[in-house]
Protein backbone atom coordinates (compact mmCIF):
# COMPACT_ATOMS: atom_id res chain seq x y z
CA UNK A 1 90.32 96.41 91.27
CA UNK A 2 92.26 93.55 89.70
CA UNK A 3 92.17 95.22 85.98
CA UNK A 4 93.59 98.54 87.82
CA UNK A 5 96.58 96.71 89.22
CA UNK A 6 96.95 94.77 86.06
CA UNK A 7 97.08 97.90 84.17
CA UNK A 8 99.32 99.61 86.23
CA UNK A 9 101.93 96.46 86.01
CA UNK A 10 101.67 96.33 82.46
CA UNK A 11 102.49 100.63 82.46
CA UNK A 12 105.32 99.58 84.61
CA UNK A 13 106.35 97.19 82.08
CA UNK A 14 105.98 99.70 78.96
CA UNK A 15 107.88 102.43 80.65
CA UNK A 16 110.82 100.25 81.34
CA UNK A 17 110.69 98.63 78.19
CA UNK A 18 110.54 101.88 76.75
CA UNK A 19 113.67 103.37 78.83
CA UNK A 20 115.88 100.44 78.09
CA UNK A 21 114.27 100.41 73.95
CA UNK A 22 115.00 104.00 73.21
CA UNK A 23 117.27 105.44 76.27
CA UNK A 24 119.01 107.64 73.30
CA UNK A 25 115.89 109.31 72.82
CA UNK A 26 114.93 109.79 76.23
CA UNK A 27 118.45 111.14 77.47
CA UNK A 28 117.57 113.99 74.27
CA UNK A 29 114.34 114.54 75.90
CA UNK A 30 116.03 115.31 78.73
CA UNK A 31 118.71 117.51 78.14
CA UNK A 32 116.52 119.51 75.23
CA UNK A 33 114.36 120.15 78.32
CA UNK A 34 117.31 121.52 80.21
CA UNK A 35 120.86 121.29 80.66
CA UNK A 36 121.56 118.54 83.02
CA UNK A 37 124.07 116.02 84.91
CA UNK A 38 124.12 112.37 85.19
CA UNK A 39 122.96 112.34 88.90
CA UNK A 40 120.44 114.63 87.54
CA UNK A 41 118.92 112.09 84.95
CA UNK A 42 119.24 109.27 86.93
CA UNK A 43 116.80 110.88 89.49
CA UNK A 44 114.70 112.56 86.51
CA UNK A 45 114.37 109.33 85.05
CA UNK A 46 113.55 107.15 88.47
CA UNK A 47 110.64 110.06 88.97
CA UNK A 48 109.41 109.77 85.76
CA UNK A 49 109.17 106.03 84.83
CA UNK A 50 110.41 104.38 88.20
CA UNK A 51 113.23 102.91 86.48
CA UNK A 52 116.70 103.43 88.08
CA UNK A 53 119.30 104.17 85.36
CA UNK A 54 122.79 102.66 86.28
CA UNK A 55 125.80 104.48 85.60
CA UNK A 56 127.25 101.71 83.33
CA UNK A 57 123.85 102.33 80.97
CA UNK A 58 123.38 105.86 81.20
CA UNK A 59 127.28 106.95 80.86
CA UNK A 60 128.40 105.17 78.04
CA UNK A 61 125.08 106.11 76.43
CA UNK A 62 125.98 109.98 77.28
CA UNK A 63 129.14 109.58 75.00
CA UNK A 64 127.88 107.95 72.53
CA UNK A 65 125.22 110.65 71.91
CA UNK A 66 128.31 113.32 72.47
CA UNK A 67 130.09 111.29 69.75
CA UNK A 68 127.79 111.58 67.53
CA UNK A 69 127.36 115.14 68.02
CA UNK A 70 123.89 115.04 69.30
CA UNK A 71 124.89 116.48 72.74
CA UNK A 72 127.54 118.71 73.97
CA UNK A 73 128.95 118.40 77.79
CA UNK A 74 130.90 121.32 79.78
CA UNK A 75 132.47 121.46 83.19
CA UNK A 76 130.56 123.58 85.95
CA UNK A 77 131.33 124.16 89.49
CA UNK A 78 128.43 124.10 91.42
CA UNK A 79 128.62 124.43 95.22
CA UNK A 80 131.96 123.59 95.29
CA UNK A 81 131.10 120.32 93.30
CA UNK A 82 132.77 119.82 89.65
CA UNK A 83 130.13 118.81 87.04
CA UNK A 84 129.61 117.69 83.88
CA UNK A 85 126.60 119.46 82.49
CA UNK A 86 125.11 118.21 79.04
CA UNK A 87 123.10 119.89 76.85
CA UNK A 88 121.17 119.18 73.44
CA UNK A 89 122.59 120.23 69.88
CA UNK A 90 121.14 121.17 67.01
CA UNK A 91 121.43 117.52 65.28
CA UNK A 92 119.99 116.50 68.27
CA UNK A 93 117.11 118.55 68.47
CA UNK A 94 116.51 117.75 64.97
CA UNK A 95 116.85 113.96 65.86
CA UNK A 96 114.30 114.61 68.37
CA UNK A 97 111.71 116.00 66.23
CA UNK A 98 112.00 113.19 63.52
CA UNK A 99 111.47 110.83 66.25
CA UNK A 100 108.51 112.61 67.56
CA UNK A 101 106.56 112.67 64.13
CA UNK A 102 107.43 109.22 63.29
CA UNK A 103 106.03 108.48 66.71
CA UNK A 104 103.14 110.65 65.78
CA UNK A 105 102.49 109.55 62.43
CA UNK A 106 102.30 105.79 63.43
CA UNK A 107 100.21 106.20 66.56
CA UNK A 108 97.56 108.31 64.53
CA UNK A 109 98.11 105.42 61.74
CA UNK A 110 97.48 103.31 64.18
CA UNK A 111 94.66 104.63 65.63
CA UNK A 112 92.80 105.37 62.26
CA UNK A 113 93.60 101.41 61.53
CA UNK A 114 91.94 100.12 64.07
CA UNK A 115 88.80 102.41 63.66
CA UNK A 116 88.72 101.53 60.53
CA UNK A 117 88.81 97.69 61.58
CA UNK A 118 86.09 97.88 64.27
CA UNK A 119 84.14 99.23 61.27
CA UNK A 120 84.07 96.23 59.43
């Protein structure tokens, strides 16, 4: 029982180190998904990691990524609410798939390593 809840802690830890690490990444995730909101991703990403984005993180972040062209944002009216909907590019997409191989290619590395190592 006390390895379970030690496990789950560290998890904890590894998602939120992950969120705050590469919250570029995961916004892209995201919106290549589907078009999306801020309120949207906040909630998305509490769900999914149980880490609650601020605005002052997640906004500035949102820009940045629009900056650089790896996002595009429109204004919507939905239900009589005014909001600004984000969606992936192609650069971001693109982005996105490097990061996923590299991610990939170093977990397999990884993996293969450490076979190798408990060979020896």
């Amino acid at each position: 029982m006390k390895n379970e809840g030690l496990s789950a802690s560290f998890t904890d830890e590894l998602k939120r180190r992950f969120v705050k690490g590469f919250l570029d990444m995961l916004l892209l995730q995201l919106v290549e998904a589907r078009p999306t909101w801020g309120y949207n991703i906040i909630k998305k990403t509490e769900t999914a990691y149980n880490v609650k984005l601020r605005h002052g993180a997640l906004y500035p972040m949102l820009n940045k990524l629009e900056a650089k062209g790896l996002v595009k944002s429109r204004r919507e009216l939905q239900k009589g609410r005014a909001r600004k909907i984000y969606e992936i590019t192609r650069d971001g997409r693109q982005l996105l798939r490097v990061y996923n191989d590299f991610l990939k290619e170093h977990i397999l590395e990884m993996t293969v390593s450490e076979s190798l190592e408990t060979r020896e």
